[in-house]
N, C-alpha and C. Protein backbone atom coordinates (compact mmCIF):
# COMPACT_ATOMS: atom_id res chain seq x y z
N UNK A 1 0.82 -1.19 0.00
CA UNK A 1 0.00 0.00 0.00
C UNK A 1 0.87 1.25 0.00
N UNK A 2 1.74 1.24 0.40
CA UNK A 2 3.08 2.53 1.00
C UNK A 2 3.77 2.75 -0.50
N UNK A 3 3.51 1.62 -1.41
CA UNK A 3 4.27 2.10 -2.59
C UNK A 3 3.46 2.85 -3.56
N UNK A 4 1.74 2.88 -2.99
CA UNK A 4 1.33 3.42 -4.11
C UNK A 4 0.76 4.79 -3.65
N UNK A 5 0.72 4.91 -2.27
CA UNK A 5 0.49 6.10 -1.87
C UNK A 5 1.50 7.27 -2.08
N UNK A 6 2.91 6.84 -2.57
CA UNK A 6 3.93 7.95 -2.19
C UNK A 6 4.39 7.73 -3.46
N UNK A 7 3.97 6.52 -4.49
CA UNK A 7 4.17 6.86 -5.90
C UNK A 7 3.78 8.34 -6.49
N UNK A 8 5.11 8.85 -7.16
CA UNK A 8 4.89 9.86 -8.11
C UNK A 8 3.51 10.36 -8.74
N UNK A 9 2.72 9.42 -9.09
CA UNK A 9 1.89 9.71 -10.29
C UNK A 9 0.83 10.10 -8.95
N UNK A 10 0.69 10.20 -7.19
CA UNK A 10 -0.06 10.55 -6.43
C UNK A 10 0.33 11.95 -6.11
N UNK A 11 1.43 12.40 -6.44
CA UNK A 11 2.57 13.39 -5.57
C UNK A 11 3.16 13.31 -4.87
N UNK A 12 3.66 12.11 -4.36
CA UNK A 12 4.72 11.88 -3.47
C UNK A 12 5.95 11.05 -4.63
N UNK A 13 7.30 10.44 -3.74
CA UNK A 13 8.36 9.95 -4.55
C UNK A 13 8.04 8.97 -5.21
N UNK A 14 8.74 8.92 -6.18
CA UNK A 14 8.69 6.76 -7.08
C UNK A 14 9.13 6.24 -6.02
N UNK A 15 8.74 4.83 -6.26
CA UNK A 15 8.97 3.97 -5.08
C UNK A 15 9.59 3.03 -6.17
N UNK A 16 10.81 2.42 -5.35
CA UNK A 16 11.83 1.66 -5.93
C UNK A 16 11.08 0.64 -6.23
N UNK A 17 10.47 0.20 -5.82
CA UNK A 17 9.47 -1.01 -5.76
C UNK A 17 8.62 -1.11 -6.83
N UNK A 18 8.03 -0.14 -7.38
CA UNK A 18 7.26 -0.08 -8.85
C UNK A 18 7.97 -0.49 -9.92
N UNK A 19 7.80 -1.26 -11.13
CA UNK A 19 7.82 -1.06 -12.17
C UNK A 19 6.80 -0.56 -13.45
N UNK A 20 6.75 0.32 -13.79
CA UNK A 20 6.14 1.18 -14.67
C UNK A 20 5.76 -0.34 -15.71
N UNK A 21 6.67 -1.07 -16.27
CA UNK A 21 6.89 -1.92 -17.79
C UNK A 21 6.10 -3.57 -17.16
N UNK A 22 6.15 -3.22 -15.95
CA UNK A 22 5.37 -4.60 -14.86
C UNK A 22 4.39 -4.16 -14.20
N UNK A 23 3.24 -3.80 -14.20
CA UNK A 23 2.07 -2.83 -13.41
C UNK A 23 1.89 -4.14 -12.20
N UNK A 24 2.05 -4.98 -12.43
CA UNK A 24 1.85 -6.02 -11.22
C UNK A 24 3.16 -6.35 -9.99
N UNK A 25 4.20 -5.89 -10.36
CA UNK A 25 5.35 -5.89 -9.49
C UNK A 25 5.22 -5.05 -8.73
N UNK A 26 5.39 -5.32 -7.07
CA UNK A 26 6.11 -6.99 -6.74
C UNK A 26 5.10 -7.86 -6.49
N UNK A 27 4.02 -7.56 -6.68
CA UNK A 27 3.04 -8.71 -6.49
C UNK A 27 3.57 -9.92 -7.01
N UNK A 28 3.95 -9.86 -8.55
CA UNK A 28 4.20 -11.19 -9.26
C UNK A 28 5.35 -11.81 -8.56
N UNK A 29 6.44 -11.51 -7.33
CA UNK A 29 7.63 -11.46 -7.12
C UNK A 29 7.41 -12.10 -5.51
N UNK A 30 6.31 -11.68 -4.93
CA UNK A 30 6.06 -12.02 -3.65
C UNK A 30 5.88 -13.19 -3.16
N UNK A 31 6.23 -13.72 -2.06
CA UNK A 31 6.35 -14.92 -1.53
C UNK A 31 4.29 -15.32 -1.98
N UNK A 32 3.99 -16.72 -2.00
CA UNK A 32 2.57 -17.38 -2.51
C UNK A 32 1.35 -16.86 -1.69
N UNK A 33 2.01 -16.96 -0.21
CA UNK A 33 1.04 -16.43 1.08
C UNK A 33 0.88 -15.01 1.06
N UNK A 34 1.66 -14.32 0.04
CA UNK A 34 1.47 -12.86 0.21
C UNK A 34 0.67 -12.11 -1.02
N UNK A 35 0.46 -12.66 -1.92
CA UNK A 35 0.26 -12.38 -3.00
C UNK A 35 -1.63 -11.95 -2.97
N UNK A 36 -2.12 -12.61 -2.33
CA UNK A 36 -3.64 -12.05 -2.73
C UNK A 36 -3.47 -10.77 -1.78
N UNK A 37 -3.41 -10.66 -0.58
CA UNK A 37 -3.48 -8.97 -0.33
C UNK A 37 -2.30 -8.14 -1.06
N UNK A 38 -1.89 -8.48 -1.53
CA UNK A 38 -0.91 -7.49 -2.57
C UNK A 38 -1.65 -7.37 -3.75
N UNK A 39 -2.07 -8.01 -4.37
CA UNK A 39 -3.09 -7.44 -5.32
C UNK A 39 -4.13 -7.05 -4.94
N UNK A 40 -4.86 -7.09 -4.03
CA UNK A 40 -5.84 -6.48 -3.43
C UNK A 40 -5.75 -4.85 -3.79
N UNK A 41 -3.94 -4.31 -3.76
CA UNK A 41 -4.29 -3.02 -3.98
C UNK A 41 -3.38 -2.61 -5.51
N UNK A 42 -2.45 -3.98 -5.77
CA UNK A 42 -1.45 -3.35 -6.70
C UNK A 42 -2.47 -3.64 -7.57
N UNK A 43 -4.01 -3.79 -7.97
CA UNK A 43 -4.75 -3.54 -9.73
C UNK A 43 -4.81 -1.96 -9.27
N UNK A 44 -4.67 -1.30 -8.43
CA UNK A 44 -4.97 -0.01 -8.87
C UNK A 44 -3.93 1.16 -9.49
N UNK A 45 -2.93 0.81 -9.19
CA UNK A 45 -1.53 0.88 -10.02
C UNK A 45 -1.84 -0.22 -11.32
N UNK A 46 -2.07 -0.64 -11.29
CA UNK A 46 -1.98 -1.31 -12.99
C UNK A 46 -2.84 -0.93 -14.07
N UNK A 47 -4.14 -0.36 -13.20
CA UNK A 47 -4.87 0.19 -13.86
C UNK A 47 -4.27 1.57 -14.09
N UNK A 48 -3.98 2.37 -13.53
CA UNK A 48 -3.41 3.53 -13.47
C UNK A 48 -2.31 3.62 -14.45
N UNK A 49 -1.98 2.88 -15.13
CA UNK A 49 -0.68 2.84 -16.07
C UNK A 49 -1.27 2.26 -17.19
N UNK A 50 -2.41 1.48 -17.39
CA UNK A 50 -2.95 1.01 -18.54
C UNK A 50 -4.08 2.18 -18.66
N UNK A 51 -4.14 3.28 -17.88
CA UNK A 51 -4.94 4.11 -18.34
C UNK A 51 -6.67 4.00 -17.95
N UNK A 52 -7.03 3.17 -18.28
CA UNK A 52 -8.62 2.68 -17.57
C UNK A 52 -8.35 1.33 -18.08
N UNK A 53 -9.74 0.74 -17.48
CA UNK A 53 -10.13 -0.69 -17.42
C UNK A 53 -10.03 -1.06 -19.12
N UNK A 54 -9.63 -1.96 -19.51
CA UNK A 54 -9.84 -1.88 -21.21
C UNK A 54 -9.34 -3.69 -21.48
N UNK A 55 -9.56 -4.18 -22.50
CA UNK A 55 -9.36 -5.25 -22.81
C UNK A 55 -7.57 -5.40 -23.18
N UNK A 56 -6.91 -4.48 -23.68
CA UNK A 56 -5.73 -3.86 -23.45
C UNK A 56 -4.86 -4.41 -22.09
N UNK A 57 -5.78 -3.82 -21.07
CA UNK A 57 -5.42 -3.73 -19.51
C UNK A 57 -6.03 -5.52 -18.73
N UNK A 58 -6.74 -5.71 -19.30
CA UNK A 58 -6.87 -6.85 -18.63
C UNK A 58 -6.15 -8.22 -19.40
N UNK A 59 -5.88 -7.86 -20.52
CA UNK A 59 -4.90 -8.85 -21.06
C UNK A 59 -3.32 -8.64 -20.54
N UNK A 60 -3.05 -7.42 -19.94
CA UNK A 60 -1.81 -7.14 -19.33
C UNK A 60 -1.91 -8.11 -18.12
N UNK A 61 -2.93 -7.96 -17.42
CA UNK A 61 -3.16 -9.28 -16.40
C UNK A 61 -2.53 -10.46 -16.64
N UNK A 62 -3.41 -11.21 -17.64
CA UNK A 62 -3.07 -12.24 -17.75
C UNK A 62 -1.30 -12.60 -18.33
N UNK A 63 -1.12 -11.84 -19.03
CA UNK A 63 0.61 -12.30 -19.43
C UNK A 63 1.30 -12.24 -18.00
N UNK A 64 0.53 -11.89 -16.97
CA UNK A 64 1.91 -11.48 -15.79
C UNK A 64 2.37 -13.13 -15.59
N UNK A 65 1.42 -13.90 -15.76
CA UNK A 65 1.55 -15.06 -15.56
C UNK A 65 1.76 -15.24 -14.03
N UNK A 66 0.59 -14.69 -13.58
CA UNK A 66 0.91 -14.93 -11.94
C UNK A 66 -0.35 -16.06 -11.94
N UNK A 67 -0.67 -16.71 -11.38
CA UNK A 67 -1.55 -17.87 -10.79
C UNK A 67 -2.85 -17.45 -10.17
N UNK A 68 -2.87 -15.72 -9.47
CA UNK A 68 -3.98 -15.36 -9.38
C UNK A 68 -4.87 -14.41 -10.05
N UNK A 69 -5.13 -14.36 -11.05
CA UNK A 69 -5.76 -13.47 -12.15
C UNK A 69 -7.15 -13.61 -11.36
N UNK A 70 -8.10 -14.16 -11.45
CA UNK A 70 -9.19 -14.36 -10.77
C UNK A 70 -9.56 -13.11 -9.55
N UNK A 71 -8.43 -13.44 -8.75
CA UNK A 71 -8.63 -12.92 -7.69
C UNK A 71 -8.33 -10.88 -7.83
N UNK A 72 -7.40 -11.25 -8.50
CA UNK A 72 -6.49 -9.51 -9.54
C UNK A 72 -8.01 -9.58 -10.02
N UNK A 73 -8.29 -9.90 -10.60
CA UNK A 73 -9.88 -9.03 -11.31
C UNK A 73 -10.92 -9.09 -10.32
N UNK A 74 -11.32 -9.57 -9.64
CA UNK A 74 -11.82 -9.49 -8.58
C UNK A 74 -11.54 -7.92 -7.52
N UNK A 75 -10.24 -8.11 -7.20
CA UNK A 75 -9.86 -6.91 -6.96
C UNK A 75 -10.02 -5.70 -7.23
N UNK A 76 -10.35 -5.64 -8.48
CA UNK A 76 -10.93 -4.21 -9.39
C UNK A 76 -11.75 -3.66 -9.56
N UNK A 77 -11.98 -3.21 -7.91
CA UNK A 77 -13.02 -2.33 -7.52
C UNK A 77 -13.22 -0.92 -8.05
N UNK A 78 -11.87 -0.72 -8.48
CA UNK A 78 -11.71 0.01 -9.41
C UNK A 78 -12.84 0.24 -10.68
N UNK A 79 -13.44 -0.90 -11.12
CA UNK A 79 -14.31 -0.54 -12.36
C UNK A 79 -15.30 0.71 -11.69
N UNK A 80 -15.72 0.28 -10.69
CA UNK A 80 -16.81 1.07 -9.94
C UNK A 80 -16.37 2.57 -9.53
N UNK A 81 -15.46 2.51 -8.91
CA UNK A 81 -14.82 4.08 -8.43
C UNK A 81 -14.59 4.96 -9.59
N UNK A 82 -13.82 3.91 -11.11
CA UNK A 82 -13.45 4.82 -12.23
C UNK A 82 -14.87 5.41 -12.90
N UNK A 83 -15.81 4.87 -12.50
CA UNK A 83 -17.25 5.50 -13.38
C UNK A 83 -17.94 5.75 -12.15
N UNK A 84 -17.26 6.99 -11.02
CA UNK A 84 -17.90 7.32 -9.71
C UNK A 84 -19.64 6.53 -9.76
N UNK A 85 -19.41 5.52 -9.26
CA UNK A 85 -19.74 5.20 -8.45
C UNK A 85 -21.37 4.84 -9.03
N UNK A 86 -21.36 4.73 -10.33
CA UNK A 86 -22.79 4.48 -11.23
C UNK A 86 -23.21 3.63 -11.75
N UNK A 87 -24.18 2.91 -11.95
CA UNK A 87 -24.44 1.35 -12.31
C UNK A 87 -24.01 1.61 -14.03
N UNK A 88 -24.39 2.65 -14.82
CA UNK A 88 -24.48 2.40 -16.29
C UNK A 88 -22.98 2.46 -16.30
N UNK A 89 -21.88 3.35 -15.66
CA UNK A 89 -20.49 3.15 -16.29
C UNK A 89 -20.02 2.07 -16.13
N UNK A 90 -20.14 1.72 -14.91
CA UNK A 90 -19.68 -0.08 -14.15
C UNK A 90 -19.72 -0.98 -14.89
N UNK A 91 -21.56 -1.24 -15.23
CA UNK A 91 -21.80 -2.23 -15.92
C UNK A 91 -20.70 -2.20 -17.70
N UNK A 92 -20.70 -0.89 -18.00
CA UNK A 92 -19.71 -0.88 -19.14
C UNK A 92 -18.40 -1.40 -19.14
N UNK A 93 -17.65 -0.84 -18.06
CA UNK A 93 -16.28 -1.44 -18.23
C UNK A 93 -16.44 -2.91 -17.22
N UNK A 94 -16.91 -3.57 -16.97
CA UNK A 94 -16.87 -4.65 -16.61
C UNK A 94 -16.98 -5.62 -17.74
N UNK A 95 -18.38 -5.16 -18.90
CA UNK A 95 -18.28 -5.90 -20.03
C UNK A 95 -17.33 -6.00 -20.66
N UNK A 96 -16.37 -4.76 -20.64
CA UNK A 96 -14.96 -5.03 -21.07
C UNK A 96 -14.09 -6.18 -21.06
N UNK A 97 -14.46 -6.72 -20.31
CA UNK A 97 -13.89 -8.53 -19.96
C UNK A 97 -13.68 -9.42 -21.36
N UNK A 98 -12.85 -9.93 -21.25
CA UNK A 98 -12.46 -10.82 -22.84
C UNK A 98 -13.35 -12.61 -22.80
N UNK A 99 -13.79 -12.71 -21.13
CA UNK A 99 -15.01 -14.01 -20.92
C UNK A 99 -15.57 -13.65 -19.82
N UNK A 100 -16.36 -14.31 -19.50
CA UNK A 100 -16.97 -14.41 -18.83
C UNK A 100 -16.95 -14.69 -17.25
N UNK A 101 -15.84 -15.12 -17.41
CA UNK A 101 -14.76 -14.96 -16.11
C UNK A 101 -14.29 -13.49 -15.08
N UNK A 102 -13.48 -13.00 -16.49
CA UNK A 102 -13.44 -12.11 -15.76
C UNK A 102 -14.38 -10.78 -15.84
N UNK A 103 -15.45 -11.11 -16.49
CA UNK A 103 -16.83 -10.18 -16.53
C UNK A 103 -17.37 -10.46 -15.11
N UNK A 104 -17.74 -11.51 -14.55
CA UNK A 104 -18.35 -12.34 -13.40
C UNK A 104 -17.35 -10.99 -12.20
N UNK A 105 -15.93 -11.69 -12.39
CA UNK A 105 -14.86 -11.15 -11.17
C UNK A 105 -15.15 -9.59 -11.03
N UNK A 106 -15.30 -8.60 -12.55
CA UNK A 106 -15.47 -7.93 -11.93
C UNK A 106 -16.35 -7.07 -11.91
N UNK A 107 -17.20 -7.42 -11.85
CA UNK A 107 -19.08 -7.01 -11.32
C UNK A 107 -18.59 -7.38 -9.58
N UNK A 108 -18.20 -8.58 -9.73
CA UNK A 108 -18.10 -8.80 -7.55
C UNK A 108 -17.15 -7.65 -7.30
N UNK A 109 -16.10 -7.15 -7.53
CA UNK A 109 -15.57 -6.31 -7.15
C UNK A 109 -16.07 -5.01 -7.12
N UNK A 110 -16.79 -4.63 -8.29
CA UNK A 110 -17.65 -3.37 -8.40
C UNK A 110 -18.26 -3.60 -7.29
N UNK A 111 -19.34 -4.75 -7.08
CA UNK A 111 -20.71 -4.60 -5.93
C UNK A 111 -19.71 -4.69 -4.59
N UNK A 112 -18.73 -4.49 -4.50
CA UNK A 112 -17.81 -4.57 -3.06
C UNK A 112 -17.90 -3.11 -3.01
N UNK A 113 -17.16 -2.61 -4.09
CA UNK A 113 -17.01 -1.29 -3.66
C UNK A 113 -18.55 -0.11 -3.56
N UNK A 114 -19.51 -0.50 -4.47
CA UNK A 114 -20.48 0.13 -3.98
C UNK A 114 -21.47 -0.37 -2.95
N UNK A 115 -20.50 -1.28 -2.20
CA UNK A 115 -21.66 -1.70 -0.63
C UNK A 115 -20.56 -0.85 0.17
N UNK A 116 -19.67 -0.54 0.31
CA UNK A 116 -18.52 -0.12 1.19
C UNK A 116 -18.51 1.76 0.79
N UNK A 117 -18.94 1.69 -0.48
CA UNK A 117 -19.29 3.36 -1.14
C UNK A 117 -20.56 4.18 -0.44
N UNK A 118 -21.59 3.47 -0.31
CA UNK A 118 -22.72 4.01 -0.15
C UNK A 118 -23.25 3.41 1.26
N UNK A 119 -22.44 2.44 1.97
CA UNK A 119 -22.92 1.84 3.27
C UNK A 119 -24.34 1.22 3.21
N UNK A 120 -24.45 0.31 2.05
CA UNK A 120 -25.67 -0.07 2.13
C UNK A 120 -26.03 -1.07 0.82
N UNK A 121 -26.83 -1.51 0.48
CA UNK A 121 -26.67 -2.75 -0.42
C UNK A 121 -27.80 -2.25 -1.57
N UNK A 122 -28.35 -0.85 -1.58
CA UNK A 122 -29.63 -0.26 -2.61
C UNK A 122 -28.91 -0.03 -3.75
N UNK A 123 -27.54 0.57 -4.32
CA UNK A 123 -27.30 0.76 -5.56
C UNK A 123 -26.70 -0.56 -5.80
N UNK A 124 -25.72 -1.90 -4.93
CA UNK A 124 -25.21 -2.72 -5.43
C UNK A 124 -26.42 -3.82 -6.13
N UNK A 125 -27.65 -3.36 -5.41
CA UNK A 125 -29.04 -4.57 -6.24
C UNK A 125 -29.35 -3.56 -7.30
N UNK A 126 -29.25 -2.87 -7.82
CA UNK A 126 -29.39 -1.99 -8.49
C UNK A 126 -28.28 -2.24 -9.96
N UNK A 127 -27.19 -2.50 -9.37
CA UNK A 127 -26.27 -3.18 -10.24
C UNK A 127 -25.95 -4.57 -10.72
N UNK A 128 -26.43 -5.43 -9.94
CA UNK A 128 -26.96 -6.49 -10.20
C UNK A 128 -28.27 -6.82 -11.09
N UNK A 129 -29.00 -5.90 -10.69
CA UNK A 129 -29.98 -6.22 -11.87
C UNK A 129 -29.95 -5.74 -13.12
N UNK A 130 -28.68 -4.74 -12.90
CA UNK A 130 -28.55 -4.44 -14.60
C UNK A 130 -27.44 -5.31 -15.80
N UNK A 131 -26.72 -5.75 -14.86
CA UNK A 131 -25.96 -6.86 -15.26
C UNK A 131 -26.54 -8.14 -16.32
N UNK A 132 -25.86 -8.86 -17.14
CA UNK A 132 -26.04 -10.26 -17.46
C UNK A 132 -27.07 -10.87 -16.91
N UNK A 133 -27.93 -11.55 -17.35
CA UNK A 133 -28.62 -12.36 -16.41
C UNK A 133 -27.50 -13.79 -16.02
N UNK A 134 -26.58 -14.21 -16.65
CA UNK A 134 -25.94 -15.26 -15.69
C UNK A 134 -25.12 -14.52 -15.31
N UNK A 135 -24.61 -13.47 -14.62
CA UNK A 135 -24.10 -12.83 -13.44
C UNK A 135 -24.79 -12.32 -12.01
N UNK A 136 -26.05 -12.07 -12.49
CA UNK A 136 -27.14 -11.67 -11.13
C UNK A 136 -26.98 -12.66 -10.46
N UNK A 137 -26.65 -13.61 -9.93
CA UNK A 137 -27.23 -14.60 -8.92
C UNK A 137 -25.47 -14.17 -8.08
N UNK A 138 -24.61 -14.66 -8.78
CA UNK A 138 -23.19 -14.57 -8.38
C UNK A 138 -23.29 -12.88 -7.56
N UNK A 139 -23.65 -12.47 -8.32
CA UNK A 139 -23.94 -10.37 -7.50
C UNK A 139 -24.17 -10.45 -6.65
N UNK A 140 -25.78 -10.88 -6.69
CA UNK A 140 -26.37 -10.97 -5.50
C UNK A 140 -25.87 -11.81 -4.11
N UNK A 141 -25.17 -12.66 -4.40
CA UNK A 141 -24.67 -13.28 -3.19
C UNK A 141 -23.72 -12.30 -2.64
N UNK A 142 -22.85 -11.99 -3.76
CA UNK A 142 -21.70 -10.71 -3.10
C UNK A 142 -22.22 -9.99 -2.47
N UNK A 143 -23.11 -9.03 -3.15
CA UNK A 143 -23.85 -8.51 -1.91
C UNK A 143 -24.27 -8.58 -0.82
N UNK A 144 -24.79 -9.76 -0.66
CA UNK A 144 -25.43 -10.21 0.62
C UNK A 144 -24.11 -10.31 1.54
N UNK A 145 -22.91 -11.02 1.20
CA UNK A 145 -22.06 -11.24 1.56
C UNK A 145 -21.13 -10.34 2.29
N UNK A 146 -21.37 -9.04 1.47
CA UNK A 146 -20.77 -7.80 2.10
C UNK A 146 -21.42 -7.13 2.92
N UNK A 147 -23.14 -7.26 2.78
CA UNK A 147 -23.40 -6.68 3.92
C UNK A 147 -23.72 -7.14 4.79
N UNK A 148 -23.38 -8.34 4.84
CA UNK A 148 -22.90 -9.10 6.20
C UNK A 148 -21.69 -8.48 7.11
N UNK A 149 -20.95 -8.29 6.20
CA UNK A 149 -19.82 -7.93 7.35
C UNK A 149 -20.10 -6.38 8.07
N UNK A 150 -20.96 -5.90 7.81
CA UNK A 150 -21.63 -4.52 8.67
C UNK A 150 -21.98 -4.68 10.04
């Protein structure tokens, strides 16, 4: 988290630790047990260098050849924050997805961030129902799921 807060492109220093040409380093580099909360925050630096969510950017994913892509798109709560926080932009760059996979991953990540955005689960059913119909069921559990932990 410390590397992306004081990264340059925020106003603070580069952090030795970034690579600009690797948007996933050191995630891809990190011991196995460390790697899902490290992507938890390094897609937002990756996104940030691929510019927005794009088929472009999520194929950069997959070449990292790290083992957790799933979870990296998942992570990209980002779709939701980059289209503040609105079901019609969300639902757009999520379709961005190259399957259905990672269309699924990141609709759950969107409905994370707008249960944790708005403290409440009215725009994430809201986004769920505008979604795919074989993604609503998978939503809806996220949802429920998150506002459980309230």
């Amino acid at each position: 988290m410390e590397n992306l807060i004081v990264d340059g492109a925020h106003g603070g220093h580069y952090s030795k630790y970034l690579k600009p040409s690797e948007p996933l380093y050191p995630c891809t580099a990190v011991d196995k047990k460390y790697k899902p909360a490290c992507f938890d925050l390094q897609t937002s630096y990756a996104l940030a260098r691929c510019k927005a969510i794009s088929p472009r950017c999520l194929g950069c994913v997959r070449k990292s050849a790290c083992r957790f892509v799933s979870h990296v798109i998942r992570a990209w709560t980002d779709a939701a924050a980059t289209s503040l926080n609105q079901v019609p932009g969300t639902v757009a760059r999520c379709a961005l997805g190259t399957d259905q996979e990672q269309r699924a991953n990141c609709i759950m990540g969107a409905v994370l961030d707008f249960v944790y955005y708005y403290h409440s689960d009215a725009k994430a059913k809201q986004l769920c129902a505008a979604v795919d119909p074989a993604l609503q069921a998978d939503c809806r559990s996220t949802t429920a799921k998150a506002v459980g932990l309230f």
